[in-house]
N, C-alpha and C. Protein backbone atom coordinates (compact mmCIF):
# COMPACT_ATOMS: atom_id res chain seq x y z
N UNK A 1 79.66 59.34 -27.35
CA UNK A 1 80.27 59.37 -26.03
C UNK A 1 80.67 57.96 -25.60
N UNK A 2 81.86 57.63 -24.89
CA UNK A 2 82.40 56.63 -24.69
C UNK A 2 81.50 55.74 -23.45
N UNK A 3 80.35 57.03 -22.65
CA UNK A 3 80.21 56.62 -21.32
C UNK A 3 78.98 55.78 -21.32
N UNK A 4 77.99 55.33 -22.54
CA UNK A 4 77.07 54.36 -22.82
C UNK A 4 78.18 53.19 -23.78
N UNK A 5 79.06 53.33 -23.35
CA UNK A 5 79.71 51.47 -24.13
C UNK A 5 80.66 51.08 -23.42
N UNK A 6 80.15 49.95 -22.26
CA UNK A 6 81.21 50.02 -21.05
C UNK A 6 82.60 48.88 -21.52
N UNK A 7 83.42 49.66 -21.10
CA UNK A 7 84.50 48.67 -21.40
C UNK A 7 85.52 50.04 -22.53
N UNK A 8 85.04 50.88 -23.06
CA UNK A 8 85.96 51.38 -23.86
C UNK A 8 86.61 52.55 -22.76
N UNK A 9 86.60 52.97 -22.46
CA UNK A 9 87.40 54.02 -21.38
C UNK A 9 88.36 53.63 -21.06
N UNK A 10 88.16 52.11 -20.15
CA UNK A 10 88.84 51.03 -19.82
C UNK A 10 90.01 50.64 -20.65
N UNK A 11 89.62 50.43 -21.90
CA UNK A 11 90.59 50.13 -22.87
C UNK A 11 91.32 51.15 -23.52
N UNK A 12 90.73 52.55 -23.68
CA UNK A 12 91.83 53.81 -23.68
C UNK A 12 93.09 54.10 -23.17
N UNK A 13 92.71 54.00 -21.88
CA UNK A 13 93.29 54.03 -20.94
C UNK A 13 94.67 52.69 -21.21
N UNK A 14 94.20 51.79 -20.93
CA UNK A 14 94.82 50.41 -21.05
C UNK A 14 95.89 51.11 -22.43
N UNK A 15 95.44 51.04 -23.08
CA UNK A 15 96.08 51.61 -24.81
C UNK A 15 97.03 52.87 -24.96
N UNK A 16 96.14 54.01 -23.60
CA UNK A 16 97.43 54.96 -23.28
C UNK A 16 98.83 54.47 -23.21
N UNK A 17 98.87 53.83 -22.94
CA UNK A 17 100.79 53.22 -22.26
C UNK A 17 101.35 52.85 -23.61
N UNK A 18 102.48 53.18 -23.97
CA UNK A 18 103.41 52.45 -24.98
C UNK A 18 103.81 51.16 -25.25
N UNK A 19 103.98 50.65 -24.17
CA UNK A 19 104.15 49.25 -23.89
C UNK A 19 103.12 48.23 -23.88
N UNK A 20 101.76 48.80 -24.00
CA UNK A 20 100.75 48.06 -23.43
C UNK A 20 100.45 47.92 -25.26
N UNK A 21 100.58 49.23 -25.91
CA UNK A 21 100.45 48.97 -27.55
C UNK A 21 100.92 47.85 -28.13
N UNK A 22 102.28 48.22 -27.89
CA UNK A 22 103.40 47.50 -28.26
C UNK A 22 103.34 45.90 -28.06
N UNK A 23 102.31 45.61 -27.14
CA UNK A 23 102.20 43.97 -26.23
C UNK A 23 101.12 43.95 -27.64
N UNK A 24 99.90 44.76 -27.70
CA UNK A 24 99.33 44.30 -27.84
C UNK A 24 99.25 43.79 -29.81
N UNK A 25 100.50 44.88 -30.43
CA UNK A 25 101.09 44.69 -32.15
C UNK A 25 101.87 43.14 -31.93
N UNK A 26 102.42 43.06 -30.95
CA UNK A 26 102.88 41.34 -30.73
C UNK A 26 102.11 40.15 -30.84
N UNK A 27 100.66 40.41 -29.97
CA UNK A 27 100.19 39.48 -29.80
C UNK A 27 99.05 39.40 -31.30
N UNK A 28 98.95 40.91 -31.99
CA UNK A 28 97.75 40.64 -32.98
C UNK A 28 97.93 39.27 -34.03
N UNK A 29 98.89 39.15 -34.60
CA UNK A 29 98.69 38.29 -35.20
C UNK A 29 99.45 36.80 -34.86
N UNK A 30 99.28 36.72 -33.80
CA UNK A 30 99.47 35.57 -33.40
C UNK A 30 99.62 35.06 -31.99
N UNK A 31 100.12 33.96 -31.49
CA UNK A 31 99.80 33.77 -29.61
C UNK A 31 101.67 34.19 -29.31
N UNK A 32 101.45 34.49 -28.03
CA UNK A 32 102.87 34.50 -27.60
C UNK A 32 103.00 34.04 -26.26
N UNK A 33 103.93 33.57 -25.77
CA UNK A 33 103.73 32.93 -24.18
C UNK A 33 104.30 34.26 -23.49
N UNK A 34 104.05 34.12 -22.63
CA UNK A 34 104.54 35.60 -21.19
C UNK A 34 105.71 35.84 -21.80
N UNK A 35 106.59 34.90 -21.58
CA UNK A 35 107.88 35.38 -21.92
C UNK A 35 108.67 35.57 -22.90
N UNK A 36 108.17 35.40 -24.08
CA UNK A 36 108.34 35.45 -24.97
C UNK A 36 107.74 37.21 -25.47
N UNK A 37 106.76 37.28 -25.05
CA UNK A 37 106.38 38.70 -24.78
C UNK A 37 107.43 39.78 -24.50
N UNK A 38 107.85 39.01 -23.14
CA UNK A 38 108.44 39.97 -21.68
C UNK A 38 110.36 40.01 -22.74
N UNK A 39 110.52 39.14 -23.72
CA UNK A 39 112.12 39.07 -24.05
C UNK A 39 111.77 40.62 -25.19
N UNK A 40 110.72 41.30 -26.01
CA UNK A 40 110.56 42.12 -26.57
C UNK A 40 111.19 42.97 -25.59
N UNK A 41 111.43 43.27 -24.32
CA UNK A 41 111.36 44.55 -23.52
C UNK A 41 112.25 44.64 -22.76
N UNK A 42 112.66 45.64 -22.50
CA UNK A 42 113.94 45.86 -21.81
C UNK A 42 113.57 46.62 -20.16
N UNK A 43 112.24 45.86 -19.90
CA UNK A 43 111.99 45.84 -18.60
C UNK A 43 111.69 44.55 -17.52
N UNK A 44 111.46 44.35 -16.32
CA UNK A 44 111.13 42.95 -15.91
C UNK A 44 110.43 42.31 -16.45
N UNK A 45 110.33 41.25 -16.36
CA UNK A 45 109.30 40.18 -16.31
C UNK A 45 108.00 40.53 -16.26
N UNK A 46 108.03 41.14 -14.24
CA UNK A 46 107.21 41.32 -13.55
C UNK A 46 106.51 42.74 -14.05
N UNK A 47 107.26 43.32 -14.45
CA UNK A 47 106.63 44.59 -15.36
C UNK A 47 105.52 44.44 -16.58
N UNK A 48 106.10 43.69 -17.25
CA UNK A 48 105.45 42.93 -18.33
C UNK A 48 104.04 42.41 -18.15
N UNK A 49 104.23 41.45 -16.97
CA UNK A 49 102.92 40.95 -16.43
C UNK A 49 101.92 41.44 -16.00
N UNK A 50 102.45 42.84 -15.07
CA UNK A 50 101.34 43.90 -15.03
C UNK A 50 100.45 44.39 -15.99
N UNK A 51 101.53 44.50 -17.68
CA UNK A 51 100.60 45.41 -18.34
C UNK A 51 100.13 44.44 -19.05
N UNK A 52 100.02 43.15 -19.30
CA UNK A 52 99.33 42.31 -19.63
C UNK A 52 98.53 41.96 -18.66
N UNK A 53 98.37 41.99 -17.16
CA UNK A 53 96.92 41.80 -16.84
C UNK A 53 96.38 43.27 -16.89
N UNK A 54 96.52 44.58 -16.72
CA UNK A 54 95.77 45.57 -17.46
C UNK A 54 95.48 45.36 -18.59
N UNK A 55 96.00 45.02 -19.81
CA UNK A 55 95.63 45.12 -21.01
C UNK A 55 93.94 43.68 -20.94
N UNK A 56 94.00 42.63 -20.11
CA UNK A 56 93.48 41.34 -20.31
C UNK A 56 91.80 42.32 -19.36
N UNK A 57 92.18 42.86 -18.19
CA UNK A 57 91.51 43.12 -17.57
C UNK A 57 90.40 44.63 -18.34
N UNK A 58 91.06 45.08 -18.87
CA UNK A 58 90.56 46.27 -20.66
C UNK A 58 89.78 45.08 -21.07
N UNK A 59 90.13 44.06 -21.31
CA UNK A 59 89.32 43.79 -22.18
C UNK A 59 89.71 43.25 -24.03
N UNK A 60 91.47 43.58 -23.83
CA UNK A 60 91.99 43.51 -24.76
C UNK A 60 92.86 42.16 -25.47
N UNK A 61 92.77 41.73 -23.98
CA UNK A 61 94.05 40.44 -24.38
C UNK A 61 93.33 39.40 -23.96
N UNK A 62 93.31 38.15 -24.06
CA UNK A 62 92.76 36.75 -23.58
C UNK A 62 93.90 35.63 -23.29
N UNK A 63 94.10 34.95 -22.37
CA UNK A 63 95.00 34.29 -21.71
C UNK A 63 94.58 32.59 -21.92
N UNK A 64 95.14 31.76 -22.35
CA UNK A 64 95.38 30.16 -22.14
C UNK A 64 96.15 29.76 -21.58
N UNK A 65 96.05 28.93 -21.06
CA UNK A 65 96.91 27.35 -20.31
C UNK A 65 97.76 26.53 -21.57
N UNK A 66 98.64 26.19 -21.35
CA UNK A 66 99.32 25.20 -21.97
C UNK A 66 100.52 24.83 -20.88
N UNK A 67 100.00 23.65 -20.16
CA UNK A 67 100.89 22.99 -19.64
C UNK A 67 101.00 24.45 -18.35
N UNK A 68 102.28 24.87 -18.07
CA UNK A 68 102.68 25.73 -17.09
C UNK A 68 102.60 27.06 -17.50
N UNK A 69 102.76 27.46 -19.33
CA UNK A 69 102.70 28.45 -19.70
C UNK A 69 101.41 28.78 -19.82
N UNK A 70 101.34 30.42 -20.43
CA UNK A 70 100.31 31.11 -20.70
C UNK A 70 100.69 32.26 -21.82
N UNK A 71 99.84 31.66 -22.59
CA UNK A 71 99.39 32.22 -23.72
C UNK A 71 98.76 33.34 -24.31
N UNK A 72 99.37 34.49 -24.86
CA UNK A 72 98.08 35.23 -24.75
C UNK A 72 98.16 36.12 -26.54
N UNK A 73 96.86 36.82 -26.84
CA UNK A 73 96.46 36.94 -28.33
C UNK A 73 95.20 38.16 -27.96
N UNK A 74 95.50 38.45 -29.05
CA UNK A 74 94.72 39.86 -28.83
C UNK A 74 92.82 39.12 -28.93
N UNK A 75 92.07 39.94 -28.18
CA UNK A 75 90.49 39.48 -27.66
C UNK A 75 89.65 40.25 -29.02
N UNK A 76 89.37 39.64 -30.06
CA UNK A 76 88.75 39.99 -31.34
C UNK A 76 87.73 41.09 -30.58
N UNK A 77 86.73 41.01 -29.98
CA UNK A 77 85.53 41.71 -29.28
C UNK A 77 86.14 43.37 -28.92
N UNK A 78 86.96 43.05 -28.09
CA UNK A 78 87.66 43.57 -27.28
C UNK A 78 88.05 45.19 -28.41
N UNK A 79 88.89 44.31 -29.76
CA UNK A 79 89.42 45.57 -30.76
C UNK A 79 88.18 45.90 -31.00
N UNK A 80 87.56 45.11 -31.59
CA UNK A 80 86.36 45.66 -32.47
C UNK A 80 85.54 47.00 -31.94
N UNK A 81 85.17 46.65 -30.65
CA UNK A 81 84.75 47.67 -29.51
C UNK A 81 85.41 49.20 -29.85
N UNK A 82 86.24 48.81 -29.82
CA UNK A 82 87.41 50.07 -30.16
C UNK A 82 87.60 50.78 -31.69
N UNK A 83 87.31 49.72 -32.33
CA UNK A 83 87.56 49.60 -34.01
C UNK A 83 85.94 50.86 -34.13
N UNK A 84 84.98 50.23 -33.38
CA UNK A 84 83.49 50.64 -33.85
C UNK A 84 83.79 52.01 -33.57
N UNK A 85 84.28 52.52 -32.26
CA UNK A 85 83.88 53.95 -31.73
C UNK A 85 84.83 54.56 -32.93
N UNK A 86 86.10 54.57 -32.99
CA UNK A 86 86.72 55.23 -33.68
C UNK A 86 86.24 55.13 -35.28
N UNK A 87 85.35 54.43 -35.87
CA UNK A 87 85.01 54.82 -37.01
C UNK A 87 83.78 55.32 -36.91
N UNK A 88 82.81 55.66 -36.15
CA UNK A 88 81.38 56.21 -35.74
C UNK A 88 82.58 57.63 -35.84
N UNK A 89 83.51 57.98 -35.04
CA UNK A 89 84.24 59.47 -35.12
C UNK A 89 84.55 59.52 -36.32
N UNK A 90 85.58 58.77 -36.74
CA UNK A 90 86.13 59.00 -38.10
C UNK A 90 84.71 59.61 -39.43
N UNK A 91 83.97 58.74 -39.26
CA UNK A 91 82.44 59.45 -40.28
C UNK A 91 81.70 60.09 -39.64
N UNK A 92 81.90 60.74 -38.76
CA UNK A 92 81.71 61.87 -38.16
C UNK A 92 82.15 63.59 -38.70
N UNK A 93 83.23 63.06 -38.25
CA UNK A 93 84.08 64.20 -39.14
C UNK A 93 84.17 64.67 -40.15
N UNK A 94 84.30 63.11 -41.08
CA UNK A 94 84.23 63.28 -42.61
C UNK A 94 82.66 63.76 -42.85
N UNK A 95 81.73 63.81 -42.29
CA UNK A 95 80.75 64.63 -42.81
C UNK A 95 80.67 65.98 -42.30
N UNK A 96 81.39 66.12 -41.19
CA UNK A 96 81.11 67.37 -40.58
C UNK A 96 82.33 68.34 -41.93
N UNK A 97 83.26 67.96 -42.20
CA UNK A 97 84.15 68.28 -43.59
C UNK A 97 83.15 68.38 -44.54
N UNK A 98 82.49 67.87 -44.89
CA UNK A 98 81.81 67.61 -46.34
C UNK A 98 80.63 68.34 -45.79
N UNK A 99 79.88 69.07 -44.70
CA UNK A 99 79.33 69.67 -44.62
C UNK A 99 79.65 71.57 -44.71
N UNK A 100 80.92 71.45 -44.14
CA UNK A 100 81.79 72.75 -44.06
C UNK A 100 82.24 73.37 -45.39
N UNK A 101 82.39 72.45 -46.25
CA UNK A 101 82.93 72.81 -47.94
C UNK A 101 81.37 72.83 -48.55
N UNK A 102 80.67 72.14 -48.27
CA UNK A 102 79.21 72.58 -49.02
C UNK A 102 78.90 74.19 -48.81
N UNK A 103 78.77 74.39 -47.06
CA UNK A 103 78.68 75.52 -46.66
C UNK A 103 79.57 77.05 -47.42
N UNK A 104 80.40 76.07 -47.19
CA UNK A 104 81.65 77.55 -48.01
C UNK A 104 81.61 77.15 -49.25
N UNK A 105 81.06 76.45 -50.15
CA UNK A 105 80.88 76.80 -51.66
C UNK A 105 79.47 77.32 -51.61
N UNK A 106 78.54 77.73 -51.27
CA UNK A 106 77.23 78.14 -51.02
C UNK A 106 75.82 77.09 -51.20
N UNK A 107 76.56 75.93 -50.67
CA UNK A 107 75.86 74.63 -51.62
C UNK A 107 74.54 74.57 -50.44
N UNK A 108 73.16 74.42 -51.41
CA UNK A 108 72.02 73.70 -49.72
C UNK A 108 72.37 72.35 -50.27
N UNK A 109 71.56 71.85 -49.48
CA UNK A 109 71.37 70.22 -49.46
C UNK A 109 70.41 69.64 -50.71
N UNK A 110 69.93 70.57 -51.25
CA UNK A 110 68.84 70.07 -52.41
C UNK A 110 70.17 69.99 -53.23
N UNK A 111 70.84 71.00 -53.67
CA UNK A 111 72.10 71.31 -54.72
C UNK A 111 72.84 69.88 -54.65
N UNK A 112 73.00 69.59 -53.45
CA UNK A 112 73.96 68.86 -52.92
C UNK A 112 73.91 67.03 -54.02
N UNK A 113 72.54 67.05 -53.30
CA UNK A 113 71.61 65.48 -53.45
C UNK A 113 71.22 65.63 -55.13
N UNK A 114 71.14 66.93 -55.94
CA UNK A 114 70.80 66.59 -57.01
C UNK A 114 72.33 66.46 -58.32
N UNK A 115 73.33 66.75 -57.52
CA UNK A 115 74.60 66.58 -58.06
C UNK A 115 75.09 65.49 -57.64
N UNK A 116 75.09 64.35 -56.75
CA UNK A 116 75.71 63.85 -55.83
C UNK A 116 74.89 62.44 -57.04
């Protein structure tokens, strides 16, 4: 459940939006200044800036100073958070699969562990 790891809901959410993805495949591998961001998009500026402080305020993006600009790069913590839940599901599944085909080949768990 998402509701004992605070901060991921937050970042779902944040991640729902297309644009907020899209900011955030820009910034993964490397820094980008606001506007340099905001020239990817064929919306304002000021649009832009919104979903980069949602995305920063998730938890997803991290912001620097340089001079007048600002900088921003995806928040390592931030994915990982995200990275963790979705593979706790992902091997989830894959056993709940590998439990379902045992079941429907007539396999117990002794059968299982002494073939395996």
């Amino acid at each position: 459940m998402t509701g004992n790891r605070p901060g991921i809901d937050e970042a779902l959410r944040a991640m729902a939006e297309p644009r907020r993805r899209a900011i955030l495949e820009l910034v993964s591998g490397h820094e980008l200044a606001a506007g340099e961001i905001a020239a990817h998009f064929e919306v304002s500026r000021t649009a832009i800036s919104q979903h980069i402080s949602v995305l920063k305020d998730a938890g997803l993006l991290v912001e620097r100073r340089e001079g007048t600009r600002r900088i921003y790069r995806t928040r390592p913590e931030g994915i990982d958070q995200l990275r963790g839940m979705l593979d706790g599901m992902w091997a989830s599944s894959l056993d709940m699969a590998r439990q379902l085909v045992e079941a429907e080949r007539g396999l117990t768990d002794a059968e299982v562990h002494r073939a395996g």
